[in-house]
C-alpha atoms as a PDB file:
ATOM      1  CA  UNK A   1       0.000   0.000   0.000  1.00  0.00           C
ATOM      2  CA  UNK A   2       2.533   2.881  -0.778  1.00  0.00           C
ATOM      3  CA  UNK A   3       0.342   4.638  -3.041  1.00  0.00           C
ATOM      4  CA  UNK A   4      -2.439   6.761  -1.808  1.00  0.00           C
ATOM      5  CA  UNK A   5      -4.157   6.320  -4.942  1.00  0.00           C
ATOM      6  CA  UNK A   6      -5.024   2.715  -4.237  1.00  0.00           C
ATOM      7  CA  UNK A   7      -6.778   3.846  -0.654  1.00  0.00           C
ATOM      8  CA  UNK A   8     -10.237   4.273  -1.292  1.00  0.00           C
ATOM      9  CA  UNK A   9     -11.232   5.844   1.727  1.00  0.00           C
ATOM     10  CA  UNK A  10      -8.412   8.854   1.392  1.00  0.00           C
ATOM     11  CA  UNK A  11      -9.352   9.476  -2.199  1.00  0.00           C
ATOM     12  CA  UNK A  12     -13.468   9.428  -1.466  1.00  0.00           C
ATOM     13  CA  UNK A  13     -12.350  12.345   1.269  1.00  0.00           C
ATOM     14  CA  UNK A  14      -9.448  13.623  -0.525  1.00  0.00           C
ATOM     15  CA  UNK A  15     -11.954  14.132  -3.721  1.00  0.00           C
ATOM     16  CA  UNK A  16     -14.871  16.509  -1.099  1.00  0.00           C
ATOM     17  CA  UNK A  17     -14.658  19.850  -1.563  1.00  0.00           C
ATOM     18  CA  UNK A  18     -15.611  19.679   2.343  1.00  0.00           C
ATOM     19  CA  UNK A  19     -12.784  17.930   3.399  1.00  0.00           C
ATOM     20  CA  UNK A  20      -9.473  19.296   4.060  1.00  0.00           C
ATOM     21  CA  UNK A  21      -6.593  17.241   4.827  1.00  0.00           C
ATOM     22  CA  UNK A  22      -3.971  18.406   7.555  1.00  0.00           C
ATOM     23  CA  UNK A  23      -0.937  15.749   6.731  1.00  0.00           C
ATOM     24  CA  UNK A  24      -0.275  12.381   5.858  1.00  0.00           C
ATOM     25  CA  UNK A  25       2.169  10.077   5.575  1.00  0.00           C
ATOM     26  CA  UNK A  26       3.110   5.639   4.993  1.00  0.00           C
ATOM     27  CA  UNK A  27       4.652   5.055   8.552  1.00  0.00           C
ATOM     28  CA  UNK A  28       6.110   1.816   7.144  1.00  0.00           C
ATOM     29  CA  UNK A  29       5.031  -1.403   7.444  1.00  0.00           C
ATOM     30  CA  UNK A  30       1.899  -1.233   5.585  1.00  0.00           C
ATOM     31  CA  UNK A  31       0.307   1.299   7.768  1.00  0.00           C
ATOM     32  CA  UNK A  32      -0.674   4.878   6.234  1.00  0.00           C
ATOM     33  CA  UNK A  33      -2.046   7.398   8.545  1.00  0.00           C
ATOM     34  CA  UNK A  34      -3.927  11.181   8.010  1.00  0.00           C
ATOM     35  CA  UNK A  35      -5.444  13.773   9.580  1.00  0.00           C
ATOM     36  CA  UNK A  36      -8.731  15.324   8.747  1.00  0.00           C
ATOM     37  CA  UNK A  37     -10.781  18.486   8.788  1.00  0.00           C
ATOM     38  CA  UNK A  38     -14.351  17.735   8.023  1.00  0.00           C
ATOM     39  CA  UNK A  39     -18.005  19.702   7.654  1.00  0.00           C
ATOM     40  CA  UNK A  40     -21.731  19.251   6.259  1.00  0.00           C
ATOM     41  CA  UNK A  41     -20.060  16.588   4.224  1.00  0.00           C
ATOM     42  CA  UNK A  42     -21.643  13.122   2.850  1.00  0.00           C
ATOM     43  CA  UNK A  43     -19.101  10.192   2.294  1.00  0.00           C
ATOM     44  CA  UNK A  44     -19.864   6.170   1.251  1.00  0.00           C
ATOM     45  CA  UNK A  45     -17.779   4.002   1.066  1.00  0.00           C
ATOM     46  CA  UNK A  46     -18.151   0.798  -1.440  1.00  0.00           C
ATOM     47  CA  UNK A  47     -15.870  -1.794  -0.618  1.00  0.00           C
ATOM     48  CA  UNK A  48     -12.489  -0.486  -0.049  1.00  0.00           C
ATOM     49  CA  UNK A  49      -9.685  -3.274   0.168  1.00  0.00           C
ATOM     50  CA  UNK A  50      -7.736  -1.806   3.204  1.00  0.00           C
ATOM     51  CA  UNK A  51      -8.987  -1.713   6.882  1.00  0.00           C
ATOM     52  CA  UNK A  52      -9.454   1.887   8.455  1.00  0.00           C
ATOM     53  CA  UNK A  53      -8.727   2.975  11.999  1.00  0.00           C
ATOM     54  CA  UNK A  54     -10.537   6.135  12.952  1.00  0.00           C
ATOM     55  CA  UNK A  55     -10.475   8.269  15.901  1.00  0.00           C
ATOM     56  CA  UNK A  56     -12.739  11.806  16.180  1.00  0.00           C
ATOM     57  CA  UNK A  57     -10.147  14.097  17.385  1.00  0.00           C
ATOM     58  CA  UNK A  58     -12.632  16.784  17.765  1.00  0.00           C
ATOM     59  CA  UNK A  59     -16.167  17.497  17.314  1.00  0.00           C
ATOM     60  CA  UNK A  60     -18.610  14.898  15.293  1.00  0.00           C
ATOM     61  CA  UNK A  61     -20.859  15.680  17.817  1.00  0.00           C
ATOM     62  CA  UNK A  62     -23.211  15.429  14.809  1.00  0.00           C
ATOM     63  CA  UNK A  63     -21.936  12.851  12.573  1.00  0.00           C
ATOM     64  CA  UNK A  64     -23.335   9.620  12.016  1.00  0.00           C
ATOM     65  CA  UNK A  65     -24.089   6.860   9.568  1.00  0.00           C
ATOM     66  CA  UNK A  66     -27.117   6.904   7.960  1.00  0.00           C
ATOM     67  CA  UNK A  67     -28.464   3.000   8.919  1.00  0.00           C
ATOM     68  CA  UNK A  68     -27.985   4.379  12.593  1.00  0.00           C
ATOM     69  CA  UNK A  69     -29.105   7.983  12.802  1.00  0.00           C
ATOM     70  CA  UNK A  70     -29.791   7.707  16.187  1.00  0.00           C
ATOM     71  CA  UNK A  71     -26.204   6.753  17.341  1.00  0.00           C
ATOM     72  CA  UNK A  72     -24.143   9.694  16.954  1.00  0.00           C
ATOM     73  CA  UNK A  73     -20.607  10.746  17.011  1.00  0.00           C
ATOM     74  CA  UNK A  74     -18.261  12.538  19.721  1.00  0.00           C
ATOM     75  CA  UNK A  75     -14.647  13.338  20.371  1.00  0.00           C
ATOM     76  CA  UNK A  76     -12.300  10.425  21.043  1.00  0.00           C
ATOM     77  CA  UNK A  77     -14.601   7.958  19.677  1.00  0.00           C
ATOM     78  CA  UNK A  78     -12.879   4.954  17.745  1.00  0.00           C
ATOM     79  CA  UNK A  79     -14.618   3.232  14.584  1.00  0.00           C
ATOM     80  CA  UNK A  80     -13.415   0.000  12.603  1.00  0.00           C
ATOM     81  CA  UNK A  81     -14.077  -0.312   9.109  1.00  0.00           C
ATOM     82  CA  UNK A  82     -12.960  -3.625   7.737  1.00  0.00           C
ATOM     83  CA  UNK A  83     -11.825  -4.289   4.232  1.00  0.00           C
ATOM     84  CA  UNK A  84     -15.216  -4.914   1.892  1.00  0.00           C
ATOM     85  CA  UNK A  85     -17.588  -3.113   4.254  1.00  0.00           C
ATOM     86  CA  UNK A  86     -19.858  -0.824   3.262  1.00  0.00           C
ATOM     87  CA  UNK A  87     -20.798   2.212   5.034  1.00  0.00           C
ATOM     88  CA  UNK A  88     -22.432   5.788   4.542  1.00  0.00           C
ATOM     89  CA  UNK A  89     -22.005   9.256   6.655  1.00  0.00           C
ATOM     90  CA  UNK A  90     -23.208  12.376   6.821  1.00  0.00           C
ATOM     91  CA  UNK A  91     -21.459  14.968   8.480  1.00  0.00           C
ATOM     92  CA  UNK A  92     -22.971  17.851  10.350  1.00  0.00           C
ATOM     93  CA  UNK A  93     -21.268  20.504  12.054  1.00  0.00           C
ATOM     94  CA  UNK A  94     -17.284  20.562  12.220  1.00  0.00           C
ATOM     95  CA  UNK A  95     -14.678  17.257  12.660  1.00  0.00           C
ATOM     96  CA  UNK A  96     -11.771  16.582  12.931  1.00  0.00           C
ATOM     97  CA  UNK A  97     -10.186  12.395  12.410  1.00  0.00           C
ATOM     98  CA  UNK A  98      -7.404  11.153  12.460  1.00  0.00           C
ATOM     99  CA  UNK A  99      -7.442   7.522  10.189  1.00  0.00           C
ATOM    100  CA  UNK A 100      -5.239   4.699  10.035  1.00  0.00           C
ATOM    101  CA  UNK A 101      -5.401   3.221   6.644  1.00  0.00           C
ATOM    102  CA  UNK A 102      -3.786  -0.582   7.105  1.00  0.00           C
ATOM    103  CA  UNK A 103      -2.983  -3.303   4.422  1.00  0.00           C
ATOM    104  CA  UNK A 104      -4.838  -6.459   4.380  1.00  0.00           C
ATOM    105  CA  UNK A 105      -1.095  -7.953   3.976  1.00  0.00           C
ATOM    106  CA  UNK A 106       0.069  -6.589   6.873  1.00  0.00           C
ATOM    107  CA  UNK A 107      -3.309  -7.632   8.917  1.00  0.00           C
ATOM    108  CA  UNK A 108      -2.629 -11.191   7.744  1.00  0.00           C
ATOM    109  CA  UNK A 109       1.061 -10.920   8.898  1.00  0.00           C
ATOM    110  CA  UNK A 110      -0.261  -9.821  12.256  1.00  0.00           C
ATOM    111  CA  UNK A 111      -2.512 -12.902  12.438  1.00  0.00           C
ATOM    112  CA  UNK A 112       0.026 -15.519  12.007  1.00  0.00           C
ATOM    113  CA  UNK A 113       2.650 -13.395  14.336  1.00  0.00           C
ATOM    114  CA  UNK A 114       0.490 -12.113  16.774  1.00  0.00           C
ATOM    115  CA  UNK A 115      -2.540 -14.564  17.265  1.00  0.00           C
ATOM    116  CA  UNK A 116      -0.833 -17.773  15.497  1.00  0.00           C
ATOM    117  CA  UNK A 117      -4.386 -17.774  13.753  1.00  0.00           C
ATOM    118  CA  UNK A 118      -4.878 -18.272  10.006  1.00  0.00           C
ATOM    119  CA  UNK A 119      -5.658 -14.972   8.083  1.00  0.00           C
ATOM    120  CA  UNK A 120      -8.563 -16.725   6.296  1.00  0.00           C
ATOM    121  CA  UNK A 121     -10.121 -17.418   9.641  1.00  0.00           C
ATOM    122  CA  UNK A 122      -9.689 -13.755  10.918  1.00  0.00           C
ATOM    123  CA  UNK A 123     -12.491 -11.336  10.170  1.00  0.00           C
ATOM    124  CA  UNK A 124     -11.869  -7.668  11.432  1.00  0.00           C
ATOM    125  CA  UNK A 125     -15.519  -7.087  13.156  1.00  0.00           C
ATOM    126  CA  UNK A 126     -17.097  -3.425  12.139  1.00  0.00           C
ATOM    127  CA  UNK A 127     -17.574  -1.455  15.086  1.00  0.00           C
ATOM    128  CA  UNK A 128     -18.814   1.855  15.216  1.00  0.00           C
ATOM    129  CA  UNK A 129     -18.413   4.939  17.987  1.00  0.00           C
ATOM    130  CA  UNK A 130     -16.079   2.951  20.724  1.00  0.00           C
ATOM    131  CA  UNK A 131     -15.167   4.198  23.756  1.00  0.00           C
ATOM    132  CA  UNK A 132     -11.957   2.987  23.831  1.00  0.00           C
ATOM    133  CA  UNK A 133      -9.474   5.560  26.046  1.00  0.00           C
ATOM    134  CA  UNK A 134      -6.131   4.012  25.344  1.00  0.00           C
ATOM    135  CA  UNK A 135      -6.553   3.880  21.767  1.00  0.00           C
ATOM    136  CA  UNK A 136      -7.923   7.876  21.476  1.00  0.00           C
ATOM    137  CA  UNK A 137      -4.605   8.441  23.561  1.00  0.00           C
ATOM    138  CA  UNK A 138      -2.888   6.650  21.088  1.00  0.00           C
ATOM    139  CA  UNK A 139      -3.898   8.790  18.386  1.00  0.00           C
ATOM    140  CA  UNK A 140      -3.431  11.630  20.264  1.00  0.00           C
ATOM    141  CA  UNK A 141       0.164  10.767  20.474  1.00  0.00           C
ATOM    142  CA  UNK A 142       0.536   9.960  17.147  1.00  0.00           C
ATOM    143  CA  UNK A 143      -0.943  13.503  15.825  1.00  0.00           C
ATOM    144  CA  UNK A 144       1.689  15.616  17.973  1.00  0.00           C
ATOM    145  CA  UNK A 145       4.383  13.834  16.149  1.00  0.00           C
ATOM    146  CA  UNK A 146       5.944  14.829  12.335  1.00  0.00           C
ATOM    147  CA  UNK A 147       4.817  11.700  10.508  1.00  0.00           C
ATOM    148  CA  UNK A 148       7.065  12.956   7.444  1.00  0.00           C
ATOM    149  CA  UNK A 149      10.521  13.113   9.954  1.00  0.00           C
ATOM    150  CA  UNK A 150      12.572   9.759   9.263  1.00  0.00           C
ATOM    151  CA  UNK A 151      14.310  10.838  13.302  1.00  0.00           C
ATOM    152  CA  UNK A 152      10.796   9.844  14.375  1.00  0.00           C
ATOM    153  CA  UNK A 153      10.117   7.078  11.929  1.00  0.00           C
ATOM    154  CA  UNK A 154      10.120   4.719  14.821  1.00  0.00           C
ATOM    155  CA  UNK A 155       7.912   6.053  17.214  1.00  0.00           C
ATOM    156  CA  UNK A 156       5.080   6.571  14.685  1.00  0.00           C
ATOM    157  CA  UNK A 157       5.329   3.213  13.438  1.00  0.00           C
ATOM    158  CA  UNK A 158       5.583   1.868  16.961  1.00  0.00           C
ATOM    159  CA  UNK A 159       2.367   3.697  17.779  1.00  0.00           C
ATOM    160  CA  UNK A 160       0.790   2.692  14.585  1.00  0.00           C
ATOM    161  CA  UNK A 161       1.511  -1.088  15.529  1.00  0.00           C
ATOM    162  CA  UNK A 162       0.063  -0.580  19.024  1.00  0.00           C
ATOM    163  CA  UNK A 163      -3.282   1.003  17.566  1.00  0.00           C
ATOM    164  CA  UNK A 164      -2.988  -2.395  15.337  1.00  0.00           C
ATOM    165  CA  UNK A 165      -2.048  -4.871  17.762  1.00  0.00           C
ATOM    166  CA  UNK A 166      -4.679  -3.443  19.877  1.00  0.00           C
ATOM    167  CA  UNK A 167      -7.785  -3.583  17.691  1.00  0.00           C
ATOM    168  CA  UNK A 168      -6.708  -7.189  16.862  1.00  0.00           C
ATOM    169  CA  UNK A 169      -5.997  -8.587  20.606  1.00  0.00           C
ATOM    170  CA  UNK A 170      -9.654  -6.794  21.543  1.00  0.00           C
ATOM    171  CA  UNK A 171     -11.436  -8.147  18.648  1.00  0.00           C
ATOM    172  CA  UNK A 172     -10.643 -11.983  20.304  1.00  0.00           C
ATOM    173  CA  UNK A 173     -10.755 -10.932  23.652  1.00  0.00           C
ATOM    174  CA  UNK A 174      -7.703 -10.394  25.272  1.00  0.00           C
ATOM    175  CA  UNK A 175      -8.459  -6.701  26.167  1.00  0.00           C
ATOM    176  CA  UNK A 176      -5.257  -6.761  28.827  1.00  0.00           C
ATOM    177  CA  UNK A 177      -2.734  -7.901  25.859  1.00  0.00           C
ATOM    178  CA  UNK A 178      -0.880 -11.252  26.134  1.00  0.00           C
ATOM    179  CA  UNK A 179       1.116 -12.406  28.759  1.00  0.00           C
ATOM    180  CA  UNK A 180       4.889 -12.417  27.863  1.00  0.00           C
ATOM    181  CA  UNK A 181       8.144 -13.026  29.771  1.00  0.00           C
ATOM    182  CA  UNK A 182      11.577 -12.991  29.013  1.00  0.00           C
ATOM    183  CA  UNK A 183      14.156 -10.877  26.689  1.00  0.00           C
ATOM    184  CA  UNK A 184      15.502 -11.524  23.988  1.00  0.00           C
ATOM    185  CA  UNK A 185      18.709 -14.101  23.092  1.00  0.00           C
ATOM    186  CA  UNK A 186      22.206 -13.097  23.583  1.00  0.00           C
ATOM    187  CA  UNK A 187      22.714 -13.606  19.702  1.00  0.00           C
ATOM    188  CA  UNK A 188      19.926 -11.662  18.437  1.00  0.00           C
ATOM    189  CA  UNK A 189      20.560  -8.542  21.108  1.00  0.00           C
ATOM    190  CA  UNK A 190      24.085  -8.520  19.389  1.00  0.00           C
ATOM    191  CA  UNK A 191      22.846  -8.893  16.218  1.00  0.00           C
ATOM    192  CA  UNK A 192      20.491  -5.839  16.599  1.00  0.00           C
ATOM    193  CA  UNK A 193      23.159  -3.235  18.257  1.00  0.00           C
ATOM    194  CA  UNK A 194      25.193  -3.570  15.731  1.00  0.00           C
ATOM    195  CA  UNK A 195      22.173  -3.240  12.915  1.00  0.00           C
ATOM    196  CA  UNK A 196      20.967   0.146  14.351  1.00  0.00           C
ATOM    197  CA  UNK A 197      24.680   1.185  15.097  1.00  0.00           C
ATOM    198  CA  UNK A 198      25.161   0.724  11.318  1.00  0.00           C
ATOM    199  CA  UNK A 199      21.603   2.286  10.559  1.00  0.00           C
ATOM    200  CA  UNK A 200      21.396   5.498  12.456  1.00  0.00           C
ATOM    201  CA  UNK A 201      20.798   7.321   9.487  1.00  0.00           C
ATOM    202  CA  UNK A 202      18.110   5.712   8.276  1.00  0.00           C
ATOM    203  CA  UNK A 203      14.538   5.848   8.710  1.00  0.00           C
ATOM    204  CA  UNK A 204      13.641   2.531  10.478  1.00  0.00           C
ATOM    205  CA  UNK A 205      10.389   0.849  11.492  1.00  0.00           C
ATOM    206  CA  UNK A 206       9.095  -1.199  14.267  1.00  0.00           C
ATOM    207  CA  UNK A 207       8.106  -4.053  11.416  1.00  0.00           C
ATOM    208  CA  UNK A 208      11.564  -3.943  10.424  1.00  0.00           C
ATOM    209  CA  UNK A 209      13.308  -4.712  13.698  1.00  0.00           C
ATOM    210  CA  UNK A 210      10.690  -7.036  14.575  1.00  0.00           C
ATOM    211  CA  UNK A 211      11.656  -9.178  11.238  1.00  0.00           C
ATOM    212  CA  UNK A 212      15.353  -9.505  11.876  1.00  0.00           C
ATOM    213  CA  UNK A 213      13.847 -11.279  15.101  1.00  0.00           C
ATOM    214  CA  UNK A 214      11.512 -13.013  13.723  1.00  0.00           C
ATOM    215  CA  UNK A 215       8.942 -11.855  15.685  1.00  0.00           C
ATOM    216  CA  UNK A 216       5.524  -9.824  15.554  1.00  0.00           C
ATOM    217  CA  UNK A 217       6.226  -6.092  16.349  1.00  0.00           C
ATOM    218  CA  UNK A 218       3.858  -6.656  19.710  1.00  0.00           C
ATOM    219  CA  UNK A 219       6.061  -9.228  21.243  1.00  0.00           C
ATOM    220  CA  UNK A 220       9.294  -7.542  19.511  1.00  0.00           C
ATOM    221  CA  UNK A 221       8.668  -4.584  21.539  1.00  0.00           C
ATOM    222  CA  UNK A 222       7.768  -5.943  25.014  1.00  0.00           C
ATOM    223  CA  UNK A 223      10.631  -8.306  24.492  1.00  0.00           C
ATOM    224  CA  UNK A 224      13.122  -5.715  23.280  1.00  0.00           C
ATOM    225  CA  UNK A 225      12.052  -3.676  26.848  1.00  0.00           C
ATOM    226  CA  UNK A 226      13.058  -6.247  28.654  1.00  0.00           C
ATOM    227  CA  UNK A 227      16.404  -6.769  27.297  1.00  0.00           C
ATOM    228  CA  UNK A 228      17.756  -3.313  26.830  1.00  0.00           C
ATOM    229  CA  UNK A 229      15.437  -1.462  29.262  1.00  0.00           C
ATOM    230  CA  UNK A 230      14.215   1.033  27.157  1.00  0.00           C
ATOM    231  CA  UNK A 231      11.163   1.369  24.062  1.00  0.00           C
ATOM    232  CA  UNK A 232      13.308   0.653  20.792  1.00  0.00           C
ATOM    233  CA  UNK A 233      12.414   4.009  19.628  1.00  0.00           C
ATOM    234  CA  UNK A 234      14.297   5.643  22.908  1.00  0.00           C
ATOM    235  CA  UNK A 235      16.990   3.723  22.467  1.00  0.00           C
ATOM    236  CA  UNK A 236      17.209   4.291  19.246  1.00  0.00           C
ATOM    237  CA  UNK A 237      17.125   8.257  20.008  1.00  0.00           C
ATOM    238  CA  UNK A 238      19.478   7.170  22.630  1.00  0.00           C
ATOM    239  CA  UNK A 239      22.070   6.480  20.424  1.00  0.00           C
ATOM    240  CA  UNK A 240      21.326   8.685  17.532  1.00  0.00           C
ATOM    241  CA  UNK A 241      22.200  11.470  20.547  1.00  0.00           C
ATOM    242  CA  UNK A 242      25.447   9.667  21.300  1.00  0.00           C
ATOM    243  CA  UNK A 243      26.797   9.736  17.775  1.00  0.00           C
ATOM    244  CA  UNK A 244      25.609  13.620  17.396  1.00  0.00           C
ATOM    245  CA  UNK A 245      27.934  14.161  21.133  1.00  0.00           C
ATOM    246  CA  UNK A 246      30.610  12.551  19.574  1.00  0.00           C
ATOM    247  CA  UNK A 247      30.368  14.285  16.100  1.00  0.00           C
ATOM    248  CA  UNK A 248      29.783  17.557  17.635  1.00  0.00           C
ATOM    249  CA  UNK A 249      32.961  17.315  19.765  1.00  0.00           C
ATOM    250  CA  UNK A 250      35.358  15.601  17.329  1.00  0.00           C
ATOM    251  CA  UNK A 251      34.339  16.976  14.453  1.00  0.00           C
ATOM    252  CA  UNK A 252      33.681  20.522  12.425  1.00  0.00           C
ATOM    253  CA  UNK A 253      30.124  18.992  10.089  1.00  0.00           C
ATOM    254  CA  UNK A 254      28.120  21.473   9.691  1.00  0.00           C
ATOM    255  CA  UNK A 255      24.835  20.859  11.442  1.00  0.00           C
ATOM    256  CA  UNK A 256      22.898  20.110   8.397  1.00  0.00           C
ATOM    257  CA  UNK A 257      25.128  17.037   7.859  1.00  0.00           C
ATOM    258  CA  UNK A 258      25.184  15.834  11.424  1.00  0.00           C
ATOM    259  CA  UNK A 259      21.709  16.017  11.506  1.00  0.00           C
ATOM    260  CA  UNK A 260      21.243  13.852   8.446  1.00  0.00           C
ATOM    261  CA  UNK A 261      24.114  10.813   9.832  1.00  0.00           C
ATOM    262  CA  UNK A 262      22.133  10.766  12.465  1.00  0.00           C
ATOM    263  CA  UNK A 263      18.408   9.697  10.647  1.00  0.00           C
ATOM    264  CA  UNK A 264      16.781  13.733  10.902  1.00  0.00           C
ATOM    265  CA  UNK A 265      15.941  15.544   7.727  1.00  0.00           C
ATOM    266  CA  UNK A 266      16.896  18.860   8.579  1.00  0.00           C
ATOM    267  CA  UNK A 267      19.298  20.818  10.900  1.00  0.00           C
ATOM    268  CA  UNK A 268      16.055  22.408  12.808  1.00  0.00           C
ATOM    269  CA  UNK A 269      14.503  19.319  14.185  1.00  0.00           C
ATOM    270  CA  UNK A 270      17.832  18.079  15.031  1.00  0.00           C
ATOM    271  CA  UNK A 271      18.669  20.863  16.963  1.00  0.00           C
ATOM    272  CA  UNK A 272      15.215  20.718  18.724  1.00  0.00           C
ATOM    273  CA  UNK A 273      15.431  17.286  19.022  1.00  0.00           C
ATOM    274  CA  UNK A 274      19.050  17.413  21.051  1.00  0.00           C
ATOM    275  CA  UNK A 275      18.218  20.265  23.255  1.00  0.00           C
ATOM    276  CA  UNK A 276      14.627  18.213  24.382  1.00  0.00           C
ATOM    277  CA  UNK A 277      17.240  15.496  25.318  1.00  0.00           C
ATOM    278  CA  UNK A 278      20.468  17.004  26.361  1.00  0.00           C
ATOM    279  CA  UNK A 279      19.604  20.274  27.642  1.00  0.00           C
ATOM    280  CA  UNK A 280      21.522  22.639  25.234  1.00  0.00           C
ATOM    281  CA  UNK A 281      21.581  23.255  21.312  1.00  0.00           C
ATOM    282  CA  UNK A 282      23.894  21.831  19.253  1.00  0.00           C
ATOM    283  CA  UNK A 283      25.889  24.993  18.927  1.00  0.00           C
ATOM    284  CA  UNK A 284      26.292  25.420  22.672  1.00  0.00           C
ATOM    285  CA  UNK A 285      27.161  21.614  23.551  1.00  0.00           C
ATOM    286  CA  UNK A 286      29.817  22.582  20.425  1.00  0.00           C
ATOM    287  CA  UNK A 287      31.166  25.208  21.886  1.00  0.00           C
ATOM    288  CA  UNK A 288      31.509  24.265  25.848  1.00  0.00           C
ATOM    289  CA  UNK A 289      33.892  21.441  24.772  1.00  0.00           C
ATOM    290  CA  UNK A 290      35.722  23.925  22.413  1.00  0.00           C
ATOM    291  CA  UNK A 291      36.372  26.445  25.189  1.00  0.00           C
END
């Protein structure tokens, strides 16, 4: 799914003269988010062959589908739209959604590596208006972060795969997640040190690190806690901020290039980035060790 063309729920929105779309972005993995302004808008959709995530940021106070006009719509509310549903809405009054567009390959990979179920056996349930607080924090989470900004591919794809896993583990009942002990093996902690050392530049992805373990991203990350301590995403940050220290003091790059050896696309959310975790800007940490 790395065209947006082929998502038939973006393009019915994207093609409203109502709608107004705030960002979007692939987050890797099969997973495509966006963010949504909405009003007095009518939308159906026929069949689309990817599963949608939704979550009302704001209003949609008076939004709902038209086989259920009495049920209606309200901040922080989650809907599940399957693959090969069909649905209408009418929009009244101001929204604002956030979606999760997901590919039926990557739900199927998430039923053999999550669940250890058959994909032909799994049938995402529709759902419509949940009150679901974890997953509208979730998406609040995800909307404060740049989707586009490869130094934060990781955390959006991490929260992407926890809206995922999520859905899936409620959908067969096992609302508290699964229970899971133990790290990972010696080998395979070696094995992935020295594959982000060697990758801080690029733009990596929770399915990614998950697939050098063989492993589905849900037990991948609790796993990877447990050996190392940290969310992969802060350690990677972690040691993306170790090799900007050490370029910074034993080197003359300009920023620009530190910032991109070190996975950020631009010398400004690098330098924001740093001083959130070390306290000063780039140019000060810089000069302190020069003086």
């Amino acid at each position: 799914m790395s065209s947006l063309d082929q998502i038939q729920v973006f393009q019915s929105l994207n093609s409203s003269p109502h709608a107004q779309l705030e960002q979007s972005a692939s987050l890797g993995d099969g997973v495509v988010a966006a963010l949504w302004n909405n009003r007095h808008d009518a939308q159906d959709y026929h069949g689309p062959s990817h599963h949608t995530l939704s979550c009302y940021i704001g209003g949609g106070t008076e939004t709902y589908r038209r086989d259920r006009p009495d049920l209606k719509g309200a901040p922080d509310k989650i809907c599940v739209l399957p693959a090969g549903h069909q649905s209408s809405w009418v929009v009244n009054g101001d929204i604002r959604l956030a979606h999760l567009y997901i590919s039926p390959e990557q739900f199927a990979l998430n039923c053999l590596t999550l669940l250890d179920r058959e994909p032909r056996e799994m049938v995402l349930q529709e759902n419509t208006f949940i009150d679901d607080p974890q997953q509208a924090q979730r998406f609040h989470r995800l909307i404060r972060l740049n989707w586009n900004e490869p130094g934060e591919r990781l955390q959006t794809s991490t929260l992407a795969h926890e809206l995922l896993d999520h859905m899936m583990l409620n959908q067969v009942g096992l609302r508290d997640g699964l229970r899971l002990k133990g790290g990972l093996a010696p080998h395979v902690r070696r094995r992935l040190v020295e594959f982000i050392e060697t990758n801080l530049a690029e733009p990596l992805s929770l399915g990614q690190l998950a697939a050098m373990c063989a492993l589905s991203e849900y037990h991948f990350a609790r796993m990877f806690r447990e050996s190392f301590g940290f969310p992969p995403h802060q350690y990677l940050l972690a040691r993306r901020m170790n090799r900007a220290r050490q370029l910074l003091r034993t080197t003359r790059l300009p920023f620009g290039d530190i910032a991109l050896d070190c996975g950020f696309a631009s010398a400004s959310h690098f330098s924001n980035t740093f001083k959130q975790a070390m306290g000063a800007t780039p140019r000060a940490y810089r000069l302190a060790f020069q003086s």
